[in-house]
Every structure is written in C-alpha cells, then in structure tokens.
C-alpha atoms as a PDB file:
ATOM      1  CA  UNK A   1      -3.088   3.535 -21.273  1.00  0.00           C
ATOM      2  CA  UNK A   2      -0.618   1.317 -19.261  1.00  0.00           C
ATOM      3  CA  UNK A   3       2.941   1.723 -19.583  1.00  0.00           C
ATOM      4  CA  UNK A   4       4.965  -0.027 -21.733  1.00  0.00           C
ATOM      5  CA  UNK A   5       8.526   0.087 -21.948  1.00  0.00           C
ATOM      6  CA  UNK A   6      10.104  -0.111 -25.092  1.00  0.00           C
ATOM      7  CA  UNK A   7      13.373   1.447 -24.974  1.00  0.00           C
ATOM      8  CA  UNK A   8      14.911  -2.205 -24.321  1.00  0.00           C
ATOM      9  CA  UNK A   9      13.644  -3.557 -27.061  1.00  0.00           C
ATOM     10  CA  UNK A  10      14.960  -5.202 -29.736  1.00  0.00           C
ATOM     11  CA  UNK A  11      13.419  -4.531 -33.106  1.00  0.00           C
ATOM     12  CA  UNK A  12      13.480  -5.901 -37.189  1.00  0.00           C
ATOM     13  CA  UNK A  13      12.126  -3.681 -40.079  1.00  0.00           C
ATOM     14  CA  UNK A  14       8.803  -5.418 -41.117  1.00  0.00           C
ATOM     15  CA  UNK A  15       8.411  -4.365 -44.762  1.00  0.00           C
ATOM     16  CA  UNK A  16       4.938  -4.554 -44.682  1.00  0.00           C
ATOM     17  CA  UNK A  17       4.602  -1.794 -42.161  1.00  0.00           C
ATOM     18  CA  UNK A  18       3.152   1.000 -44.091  1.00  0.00           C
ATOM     19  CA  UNK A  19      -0.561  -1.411 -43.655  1.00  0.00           C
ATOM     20  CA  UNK A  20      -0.412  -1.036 -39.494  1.00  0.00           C
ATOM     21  CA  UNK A  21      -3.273   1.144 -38.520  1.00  0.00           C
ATOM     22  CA  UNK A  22      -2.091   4.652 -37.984  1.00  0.00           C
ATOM     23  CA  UNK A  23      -2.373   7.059 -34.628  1.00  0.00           C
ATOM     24  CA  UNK A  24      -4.638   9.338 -35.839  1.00  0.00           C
ATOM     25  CA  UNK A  25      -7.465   6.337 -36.802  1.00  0.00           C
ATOM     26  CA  UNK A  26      -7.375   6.218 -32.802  1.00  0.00           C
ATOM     27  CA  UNK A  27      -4.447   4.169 -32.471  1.00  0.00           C
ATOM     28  CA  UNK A  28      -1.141   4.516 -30.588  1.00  0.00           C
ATOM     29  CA  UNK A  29       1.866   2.590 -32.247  1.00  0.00           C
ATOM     30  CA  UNK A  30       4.325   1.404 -29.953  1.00  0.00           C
ATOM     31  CA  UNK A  31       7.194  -0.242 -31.557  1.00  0.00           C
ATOM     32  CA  UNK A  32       8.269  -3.947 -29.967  1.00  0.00           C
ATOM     33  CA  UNK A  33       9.343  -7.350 -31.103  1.00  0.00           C
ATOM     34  CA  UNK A  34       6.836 -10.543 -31.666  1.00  0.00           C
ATOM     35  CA  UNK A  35       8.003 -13.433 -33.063  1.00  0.00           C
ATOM     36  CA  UNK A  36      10.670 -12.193 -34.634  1.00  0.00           C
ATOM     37  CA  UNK A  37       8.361  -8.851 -36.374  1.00  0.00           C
ATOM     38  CA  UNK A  38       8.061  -5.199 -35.786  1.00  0.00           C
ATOM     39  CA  UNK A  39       4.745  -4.964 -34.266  1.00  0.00           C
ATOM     40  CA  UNK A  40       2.282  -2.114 -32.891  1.00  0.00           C
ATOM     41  CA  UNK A  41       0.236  -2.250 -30.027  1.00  0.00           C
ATOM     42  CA  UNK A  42      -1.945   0.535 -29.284  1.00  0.00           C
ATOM     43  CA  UNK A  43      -5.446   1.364 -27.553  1.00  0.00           C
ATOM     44  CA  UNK A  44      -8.260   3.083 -28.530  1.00  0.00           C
ATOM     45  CA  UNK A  45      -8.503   6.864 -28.615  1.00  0.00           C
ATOM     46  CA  UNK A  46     -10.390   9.898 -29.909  1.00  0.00           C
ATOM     47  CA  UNK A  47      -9.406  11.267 -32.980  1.00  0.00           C
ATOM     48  CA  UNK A  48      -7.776  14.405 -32.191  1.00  0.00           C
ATOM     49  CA  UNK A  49      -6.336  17.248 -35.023  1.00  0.00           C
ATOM     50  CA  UNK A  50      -2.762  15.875 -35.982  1.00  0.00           C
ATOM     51  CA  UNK A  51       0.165  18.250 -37.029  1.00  0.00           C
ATOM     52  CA  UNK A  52       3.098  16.897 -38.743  1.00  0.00           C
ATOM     53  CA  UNK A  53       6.716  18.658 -38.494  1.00  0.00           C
ATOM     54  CA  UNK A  54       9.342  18.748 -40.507  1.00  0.00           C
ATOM     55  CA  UNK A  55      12.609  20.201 -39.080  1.00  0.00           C
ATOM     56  CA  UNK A  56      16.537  19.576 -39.316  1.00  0.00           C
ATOM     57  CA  UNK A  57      18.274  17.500 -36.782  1.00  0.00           C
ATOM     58  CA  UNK A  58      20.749  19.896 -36.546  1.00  0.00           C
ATOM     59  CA  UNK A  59      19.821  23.266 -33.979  1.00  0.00           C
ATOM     60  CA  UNK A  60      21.179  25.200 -36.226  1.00  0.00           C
ATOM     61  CA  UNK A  61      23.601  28.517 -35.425  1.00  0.00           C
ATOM     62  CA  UNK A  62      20.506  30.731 -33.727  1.00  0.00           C
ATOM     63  CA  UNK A  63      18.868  29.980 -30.998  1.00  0.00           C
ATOM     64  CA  UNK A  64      15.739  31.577 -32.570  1.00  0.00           C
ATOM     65  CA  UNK A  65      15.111  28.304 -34.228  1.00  0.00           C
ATOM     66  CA  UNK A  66      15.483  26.108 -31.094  1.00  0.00           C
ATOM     67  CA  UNK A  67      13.443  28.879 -29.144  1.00  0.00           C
ATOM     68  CA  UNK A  68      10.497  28.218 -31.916  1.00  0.00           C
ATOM     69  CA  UNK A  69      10.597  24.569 -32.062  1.00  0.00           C
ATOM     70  CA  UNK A  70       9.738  24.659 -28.187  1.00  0.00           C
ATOM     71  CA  UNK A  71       7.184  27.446 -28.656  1.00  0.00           C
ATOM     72  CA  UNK A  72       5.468  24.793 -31.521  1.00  0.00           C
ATOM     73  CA  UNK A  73       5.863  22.204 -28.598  1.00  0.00           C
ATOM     74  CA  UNK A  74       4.225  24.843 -26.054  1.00  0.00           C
ATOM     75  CA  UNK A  75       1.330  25.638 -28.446  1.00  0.00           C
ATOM     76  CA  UNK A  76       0.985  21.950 -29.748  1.00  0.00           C
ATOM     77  CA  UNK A  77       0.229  21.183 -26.313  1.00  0.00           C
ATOM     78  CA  UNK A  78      -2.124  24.248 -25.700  1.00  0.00           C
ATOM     79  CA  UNK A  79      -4.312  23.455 -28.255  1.00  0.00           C
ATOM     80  CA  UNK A  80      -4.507  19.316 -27.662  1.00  0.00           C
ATOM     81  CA  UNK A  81      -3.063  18.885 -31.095  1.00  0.00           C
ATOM     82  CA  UNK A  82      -1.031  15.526 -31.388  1.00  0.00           C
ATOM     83  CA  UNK A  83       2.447  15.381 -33.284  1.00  0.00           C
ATOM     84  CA  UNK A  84       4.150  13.289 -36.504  1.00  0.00           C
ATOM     85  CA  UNK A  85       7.394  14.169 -36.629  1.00  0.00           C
ATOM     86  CA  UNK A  86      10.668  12.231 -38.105  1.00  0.00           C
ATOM     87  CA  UNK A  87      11.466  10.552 -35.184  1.00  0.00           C
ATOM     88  CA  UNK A  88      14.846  12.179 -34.621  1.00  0.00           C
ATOM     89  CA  UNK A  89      16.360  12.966 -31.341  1.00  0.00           C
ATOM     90  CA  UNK A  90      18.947  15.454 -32.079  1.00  0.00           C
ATOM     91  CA  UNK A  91      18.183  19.097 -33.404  1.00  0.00           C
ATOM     92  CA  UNK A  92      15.084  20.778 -33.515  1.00  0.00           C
ATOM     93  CA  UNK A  93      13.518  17.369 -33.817  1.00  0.00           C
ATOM     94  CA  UNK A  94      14.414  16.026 -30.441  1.00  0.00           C
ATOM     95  CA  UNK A  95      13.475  19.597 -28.827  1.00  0.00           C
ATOM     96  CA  UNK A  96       9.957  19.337 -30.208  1.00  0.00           C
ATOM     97  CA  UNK A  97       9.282  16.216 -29.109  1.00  0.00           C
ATOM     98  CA  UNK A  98      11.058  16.215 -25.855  1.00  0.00           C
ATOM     99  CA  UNK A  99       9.639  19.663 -25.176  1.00  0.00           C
ATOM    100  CA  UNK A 100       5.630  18.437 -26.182  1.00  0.00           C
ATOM    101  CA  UNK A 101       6.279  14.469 -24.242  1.00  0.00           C
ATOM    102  CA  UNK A 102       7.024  17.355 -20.957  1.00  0.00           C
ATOM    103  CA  UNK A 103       3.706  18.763 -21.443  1.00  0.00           C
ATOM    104  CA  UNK A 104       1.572  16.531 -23.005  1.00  0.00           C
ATOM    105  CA  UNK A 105       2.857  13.134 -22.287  1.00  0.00           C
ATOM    106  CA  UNK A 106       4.293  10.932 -24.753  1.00  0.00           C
ATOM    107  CA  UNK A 107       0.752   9.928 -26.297  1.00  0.00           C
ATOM    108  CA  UNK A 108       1.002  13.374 -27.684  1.00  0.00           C
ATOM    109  CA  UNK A 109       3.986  11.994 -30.213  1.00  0.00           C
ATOM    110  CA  UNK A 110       4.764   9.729 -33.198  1.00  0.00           C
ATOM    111  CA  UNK A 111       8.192   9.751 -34.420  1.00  0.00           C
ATOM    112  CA  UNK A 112       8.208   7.419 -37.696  1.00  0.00           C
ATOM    113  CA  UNK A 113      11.932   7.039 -38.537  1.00  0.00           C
ATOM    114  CA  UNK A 114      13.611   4.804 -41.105  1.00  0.00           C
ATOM    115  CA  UNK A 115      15.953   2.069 -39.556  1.00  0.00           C
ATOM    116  CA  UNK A 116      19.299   2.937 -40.711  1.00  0.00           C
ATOM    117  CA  UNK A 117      18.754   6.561 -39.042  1.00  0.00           C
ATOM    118  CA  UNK A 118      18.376   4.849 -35.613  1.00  0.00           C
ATOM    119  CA  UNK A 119      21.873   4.719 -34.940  1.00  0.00           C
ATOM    120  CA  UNK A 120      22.644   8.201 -36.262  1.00  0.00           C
ATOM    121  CA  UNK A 121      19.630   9.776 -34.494  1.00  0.00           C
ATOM    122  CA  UNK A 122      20.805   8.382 -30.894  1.00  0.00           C
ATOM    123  CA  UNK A 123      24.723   9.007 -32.145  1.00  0.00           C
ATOM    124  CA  UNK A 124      25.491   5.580 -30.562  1.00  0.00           C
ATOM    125  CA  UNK A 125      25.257   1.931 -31.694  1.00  0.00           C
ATOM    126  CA  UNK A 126      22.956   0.946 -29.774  1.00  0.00           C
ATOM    127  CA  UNK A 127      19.700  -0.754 -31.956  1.00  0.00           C
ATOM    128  CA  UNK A 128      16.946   0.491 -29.033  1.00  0.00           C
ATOM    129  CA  UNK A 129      14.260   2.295 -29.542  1.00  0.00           C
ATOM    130  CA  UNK A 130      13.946   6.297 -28.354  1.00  0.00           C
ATOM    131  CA  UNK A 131      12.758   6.746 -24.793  1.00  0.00           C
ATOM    132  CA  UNK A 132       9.020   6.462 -24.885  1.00  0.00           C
ATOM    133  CA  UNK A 133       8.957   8.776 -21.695  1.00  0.00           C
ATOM    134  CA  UNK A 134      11.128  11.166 -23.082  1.00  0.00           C
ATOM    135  CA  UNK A 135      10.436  11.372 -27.027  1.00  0.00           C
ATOM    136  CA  UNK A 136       7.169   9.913 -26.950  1.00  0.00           C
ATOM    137  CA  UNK A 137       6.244   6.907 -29.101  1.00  0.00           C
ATOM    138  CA  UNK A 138       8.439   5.569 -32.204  1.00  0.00           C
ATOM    139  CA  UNK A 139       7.711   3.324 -35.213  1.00  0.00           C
ATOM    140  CA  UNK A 140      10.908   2.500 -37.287  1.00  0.00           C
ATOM    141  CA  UNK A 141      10.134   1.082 -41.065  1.00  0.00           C
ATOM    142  CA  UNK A 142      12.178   0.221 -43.841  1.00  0.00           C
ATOM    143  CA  UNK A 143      12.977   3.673 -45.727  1.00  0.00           C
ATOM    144  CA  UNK A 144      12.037   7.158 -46.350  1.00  0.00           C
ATOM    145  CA  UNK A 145       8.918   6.564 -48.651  1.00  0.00           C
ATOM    146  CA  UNK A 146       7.404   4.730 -46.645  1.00  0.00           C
ATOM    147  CA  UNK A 147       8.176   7.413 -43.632  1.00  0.00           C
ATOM    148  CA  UNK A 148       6.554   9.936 -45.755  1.00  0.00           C
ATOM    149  CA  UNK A 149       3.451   7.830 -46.732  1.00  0.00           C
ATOM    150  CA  UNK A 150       2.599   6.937 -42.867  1.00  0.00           C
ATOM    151  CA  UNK A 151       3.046  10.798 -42.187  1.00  0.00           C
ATOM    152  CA  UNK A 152       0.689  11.915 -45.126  1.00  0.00           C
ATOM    153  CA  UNK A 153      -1.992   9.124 -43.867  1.00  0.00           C
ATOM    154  CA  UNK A 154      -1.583  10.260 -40.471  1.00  0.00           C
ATOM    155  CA  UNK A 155      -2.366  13.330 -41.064  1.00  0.00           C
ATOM    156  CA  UNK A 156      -4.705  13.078 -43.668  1.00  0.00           C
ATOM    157  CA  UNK A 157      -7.191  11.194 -41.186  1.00  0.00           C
ATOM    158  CA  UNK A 158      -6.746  13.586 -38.186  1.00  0.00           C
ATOM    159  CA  UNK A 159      -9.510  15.545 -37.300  1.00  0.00           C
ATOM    160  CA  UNK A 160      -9.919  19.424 -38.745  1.00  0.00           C
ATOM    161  CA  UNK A 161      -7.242  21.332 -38.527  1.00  0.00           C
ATOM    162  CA  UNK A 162      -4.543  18.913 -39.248  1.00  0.00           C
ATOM    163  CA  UNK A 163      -1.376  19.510 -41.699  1.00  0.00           C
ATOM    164  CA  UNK A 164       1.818  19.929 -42.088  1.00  0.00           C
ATOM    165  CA  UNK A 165       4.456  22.730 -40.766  1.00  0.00           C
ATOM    166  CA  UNK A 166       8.062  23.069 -42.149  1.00  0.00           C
ATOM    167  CA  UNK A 167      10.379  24.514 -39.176  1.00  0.00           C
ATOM    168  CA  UNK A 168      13.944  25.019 -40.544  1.00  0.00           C
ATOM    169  CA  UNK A 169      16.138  22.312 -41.662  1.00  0.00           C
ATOM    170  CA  UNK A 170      18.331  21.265 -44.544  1.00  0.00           C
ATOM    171  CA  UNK A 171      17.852  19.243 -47.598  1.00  0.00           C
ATOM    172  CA  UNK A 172      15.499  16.755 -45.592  1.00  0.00           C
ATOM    173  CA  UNK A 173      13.017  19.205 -44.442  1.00  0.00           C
ATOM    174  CA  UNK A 174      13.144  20.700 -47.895  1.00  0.00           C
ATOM    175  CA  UNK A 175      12.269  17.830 -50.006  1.00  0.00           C
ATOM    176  CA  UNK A 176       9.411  16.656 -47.442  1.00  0.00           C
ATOM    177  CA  UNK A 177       7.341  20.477 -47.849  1.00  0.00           C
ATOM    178  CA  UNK A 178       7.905  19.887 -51.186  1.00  0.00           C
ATOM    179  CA  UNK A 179       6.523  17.201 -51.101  1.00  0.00           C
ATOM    180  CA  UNK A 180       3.682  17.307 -49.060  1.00  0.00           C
ATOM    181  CA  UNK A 181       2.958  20.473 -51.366  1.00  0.00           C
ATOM    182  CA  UNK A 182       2.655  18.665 -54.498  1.00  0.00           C
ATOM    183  CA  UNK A 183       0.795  15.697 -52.901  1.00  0.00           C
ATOM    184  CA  UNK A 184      -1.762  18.728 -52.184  1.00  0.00           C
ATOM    185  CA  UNK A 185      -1.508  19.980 -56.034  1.00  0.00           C
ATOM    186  CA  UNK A 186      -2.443  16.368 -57.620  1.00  0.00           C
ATOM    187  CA  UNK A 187      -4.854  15.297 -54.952  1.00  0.00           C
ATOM    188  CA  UNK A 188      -3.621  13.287 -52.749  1.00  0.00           C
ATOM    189  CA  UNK A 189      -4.311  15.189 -49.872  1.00  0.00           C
ATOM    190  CA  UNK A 190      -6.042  18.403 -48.632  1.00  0.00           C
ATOM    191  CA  UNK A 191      -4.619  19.413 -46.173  1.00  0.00           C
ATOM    192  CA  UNK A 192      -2.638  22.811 -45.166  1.00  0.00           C
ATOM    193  CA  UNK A 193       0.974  23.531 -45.499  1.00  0.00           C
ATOM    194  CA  UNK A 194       2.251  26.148 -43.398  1.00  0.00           C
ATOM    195  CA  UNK A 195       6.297  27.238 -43.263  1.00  0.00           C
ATOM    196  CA  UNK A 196       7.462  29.010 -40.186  1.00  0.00           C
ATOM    197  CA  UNK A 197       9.716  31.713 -40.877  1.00  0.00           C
ATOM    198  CA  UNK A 198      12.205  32.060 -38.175  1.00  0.00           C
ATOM    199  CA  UNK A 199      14.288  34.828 -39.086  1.00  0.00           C
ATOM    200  CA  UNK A 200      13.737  35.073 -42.162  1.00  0.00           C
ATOM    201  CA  UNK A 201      15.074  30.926 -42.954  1.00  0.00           C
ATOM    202  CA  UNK A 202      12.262  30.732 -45.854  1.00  0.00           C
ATOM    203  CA  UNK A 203      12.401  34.072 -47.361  1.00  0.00           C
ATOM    204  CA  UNK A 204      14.493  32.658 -50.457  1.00  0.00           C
ATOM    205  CA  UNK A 205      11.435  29.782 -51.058  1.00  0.00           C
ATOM    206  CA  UNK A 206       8.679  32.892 -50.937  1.00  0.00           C
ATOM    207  CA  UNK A 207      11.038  34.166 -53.667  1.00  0.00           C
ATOM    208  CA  UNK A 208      11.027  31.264 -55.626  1.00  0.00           C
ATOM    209  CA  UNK A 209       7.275  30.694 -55.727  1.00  0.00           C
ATOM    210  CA  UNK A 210       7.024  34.705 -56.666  1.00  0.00           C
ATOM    211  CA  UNK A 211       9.208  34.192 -59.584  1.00  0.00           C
ATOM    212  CA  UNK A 212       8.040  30.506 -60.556  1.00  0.00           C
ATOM    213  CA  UNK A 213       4.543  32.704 -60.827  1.00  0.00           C
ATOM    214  CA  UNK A 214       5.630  35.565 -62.751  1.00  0.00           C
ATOM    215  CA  UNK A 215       6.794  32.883 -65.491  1.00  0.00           C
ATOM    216  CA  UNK A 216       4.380  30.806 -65.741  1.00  0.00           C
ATOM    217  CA  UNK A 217       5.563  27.608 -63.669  1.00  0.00           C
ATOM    218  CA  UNK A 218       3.267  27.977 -60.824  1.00  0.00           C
ATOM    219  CA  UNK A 219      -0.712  28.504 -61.441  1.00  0.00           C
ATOM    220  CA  UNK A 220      -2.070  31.588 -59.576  1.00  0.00           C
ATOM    221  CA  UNK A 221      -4.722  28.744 -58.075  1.00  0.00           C
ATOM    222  CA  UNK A 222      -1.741  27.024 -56.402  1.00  0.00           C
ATOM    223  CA  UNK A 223       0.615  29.756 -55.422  1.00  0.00           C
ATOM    224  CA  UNK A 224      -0.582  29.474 -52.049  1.00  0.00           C
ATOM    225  CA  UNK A 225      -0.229  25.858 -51.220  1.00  0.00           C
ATOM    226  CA  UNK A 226       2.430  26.905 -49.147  1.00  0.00           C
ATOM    227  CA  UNK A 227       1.499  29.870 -46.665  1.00  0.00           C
ATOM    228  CA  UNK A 228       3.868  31.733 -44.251  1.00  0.00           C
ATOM    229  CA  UNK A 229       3.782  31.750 -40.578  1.00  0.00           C
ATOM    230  CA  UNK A 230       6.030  34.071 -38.290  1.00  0.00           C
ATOM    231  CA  UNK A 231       4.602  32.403 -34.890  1.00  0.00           C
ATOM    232  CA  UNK A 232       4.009  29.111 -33.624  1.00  0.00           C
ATOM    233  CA  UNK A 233       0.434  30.363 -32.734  1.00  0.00           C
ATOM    234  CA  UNK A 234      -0.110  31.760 -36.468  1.00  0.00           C
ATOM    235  CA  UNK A 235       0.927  28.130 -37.795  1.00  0.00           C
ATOM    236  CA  UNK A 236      -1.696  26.950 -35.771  1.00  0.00           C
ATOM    237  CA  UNK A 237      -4.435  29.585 -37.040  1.00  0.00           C
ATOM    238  CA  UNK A 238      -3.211  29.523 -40.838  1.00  0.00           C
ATOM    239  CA  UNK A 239      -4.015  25.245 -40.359  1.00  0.00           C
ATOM    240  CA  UNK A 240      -7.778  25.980 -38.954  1.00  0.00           C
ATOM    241  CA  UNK A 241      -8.593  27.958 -41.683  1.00  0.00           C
ATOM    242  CA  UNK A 242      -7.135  26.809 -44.732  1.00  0.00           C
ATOM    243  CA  UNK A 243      -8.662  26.049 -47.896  1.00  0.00           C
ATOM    244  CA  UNK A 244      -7.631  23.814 -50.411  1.00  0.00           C
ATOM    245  CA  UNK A 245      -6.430  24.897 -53.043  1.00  0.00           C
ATOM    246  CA  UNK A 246      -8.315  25.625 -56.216  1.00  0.00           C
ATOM    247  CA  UNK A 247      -6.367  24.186 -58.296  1.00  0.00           C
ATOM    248  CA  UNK A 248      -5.608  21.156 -56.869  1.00  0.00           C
ATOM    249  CA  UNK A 249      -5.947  18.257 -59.703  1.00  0.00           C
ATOM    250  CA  UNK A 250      -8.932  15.675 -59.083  1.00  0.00           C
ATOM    251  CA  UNK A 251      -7.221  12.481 -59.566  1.00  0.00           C
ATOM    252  CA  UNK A 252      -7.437   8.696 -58.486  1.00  0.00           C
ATOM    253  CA  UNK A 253      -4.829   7.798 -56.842  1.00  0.00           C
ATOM    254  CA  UNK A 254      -6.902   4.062 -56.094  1.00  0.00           C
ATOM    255  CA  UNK A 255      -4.330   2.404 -58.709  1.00  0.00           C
END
C-alpha cells in the first residue's frame, strides 16, 4: 500500500460514516478531506482475525498495566492479529497502538475516535489527524455510538478468532465490555469477550457476576460471556476457543 500522509489533514465529521466499508471486509480507512467530506480510502486486503481493545487513556499508577498493554501489542503482532481500538493517544491506548504500528506497521491499527476527543486525545488544539506512522490509521465520526457500532462490525466480520479484550480503564472501558457483553447476550454478535486482569483491576467485576448469579440476575448460560485472562497470550487463547454462549437470545436485529 503506498503511503499516504494524513496527519496534515484537515477533516469534517460526515454523519453518515457508520455506512463506509470497514477494515476487516479487507479495507483500510484512512481518514482525509474531499470536497468538503470525511472520506476513506483504502486497498484491498485479506481478511485477517481482528481484536478490539478497550483501555483507559490514562496509564494508570502501576506500571503493570502499561507493561501489559505492550505485551498485548507484542502478542497482537506475533500472532498477525489486526487492532480496533478507541483511537486515543494518551494512556494505555496510545502504548498499544504505538507499541503494535513498531512491530507491525500501521496497517496493523484502526483507531475510530469521536471528533470532540481529537483535541483532548493529542492535549493540543490542533484539528489533525494522529500520526499514521506512529498510531497507525484513524477514522474520526460524529459520537460514541457510532464508535461502538464500527468497532462491533469490525470485529464481527474478522476472521476466527476475533473479539473483544477489556485492559484496565475507567468508566469508558467499563461501559464498552458491558456493552459488547450484552450485544453477545441478545444476539447481536458472537463473538468472545475476554478481561485481562492486571493485578487484580477486575477482581471486583468477577464478584459482581458471582453474586448477580447467586440471585438470580445473571443466567448460569451467560455467566461466562465475560472470561478472565491473566496474560496477553491467554487473551489470545481464551478468543480461539470460545463458544458462544448458550444462552444468547436469537433475535433480529434487521429492523
């Protein structure tokens, strides 16, 4: 694929967005401007397995979490799995993606981030895009649903093996494994959902799905939605191999 440099360009939300093909139907997005529109452009590729990430963009007070986001990166990369992620570059989002755009090249990465977090992400004004060669590709659109609705198609369409991992993070990263783990529950995905427990950061959620068991909120056919990984290499494993759940609901979602 040639190079294209986007980081000087200027960009405008297109609200029909969520329709451009996504990366894992063997396209690569590359945010620019025509006539006035945010546009892709992309070339044709092989569909590979796609992981998304969810993770703060804050590093939080251990290193252990920092150390694991780059250890996803390193085993990302090992296994020629391609990355969603929130399109962040501060935190433990920038470190994955920086860390996996080292190894893999920035093909390897699709940060989808809502405009008005450009700014913030970057912690400057300035209205460019993320540097492709350092954070890999970026698509901005107009808010968070519509963030969450490109990762879930993403992923949905990658090749076996694909899903979603929760690193650690704050509210954010909380509401999208949610999320993504009741999209599984009422059908509108299957794919696996896999938490990785740095230090003990999701031990409080396990809990919670324990006691939301024991009294009756959560079905024993969909306490394990959400399974626990204490290496990058596990989350990996846990994503081959899972099954959906049985009690996932068989809706239409074709409304």
């Amino acid at each position: 694929m040639p190079s294209v440099d986007v980081t000087k360009k200027e960009f405008e939300i297109k609200d029909s967005i969520s329709k451009v093909n996504p990366i894992n139907s063997a396209n690569i997005l590359l945010s620019t401007k025509k006539e006035g529109l945010l546009t892709s452009s992309y070339s044709p590729r092989v569909p590979r397995r796609v992981i998304c990430v969810f993770c703060g963009s804050s590093s939080g007070n251990s290193s252990a979490h920092t150390e694991a986001a780059r250890s996803l990166a390193h085993t990302l990369h090992i296994h020629k799995i391609d990355l969603i992620y929130g399109g962040g570059t501060l935190g433990l989002m920038g470190e994955l993606a920086k860390t996996l755009v080292s190894l893999s090249g920035p093909d390897s990465v699709h940060g989808i981030i809502p405009g008005p977090f450009m700014n913030l992400s970057k912690n400057s004004r300035s209205s460019d895009l993320p540097d492709i060669n350092i954070y890999g590709n970026t698509t901005v659109v107009k808010d968070m649903q519509t963030r969450k609705q490109m990762m879930v198609n993403e992923v949905s369409m990658g090749a076996s093996g694909s899903g979603f991992i929760a690193l650690s993070g704050g509210y954010g990263t909380f509401e999208e494994l949610m999320e993504v783990a009741t999209y599984h529950q009422i059908g509108i995905h299957d794919r696996g959902v896999v938490i990785y427990n740095v230090e003990g950061f999701w031990n409080s959620l396990l809990e919670w799905i324990r006691n939301s068991l024991e009294a009756g909120f959560v079905g024993p056919s969909t306490s394990s939605i959400i399974l626990e990984a204490k290496t990058a290499e596990q989350c990996i494993e846990l994503l081959a191999t899972y099954k959906k759940s049985e009690g996932m609901l068989n809706l239409s979602w074709d409304i």
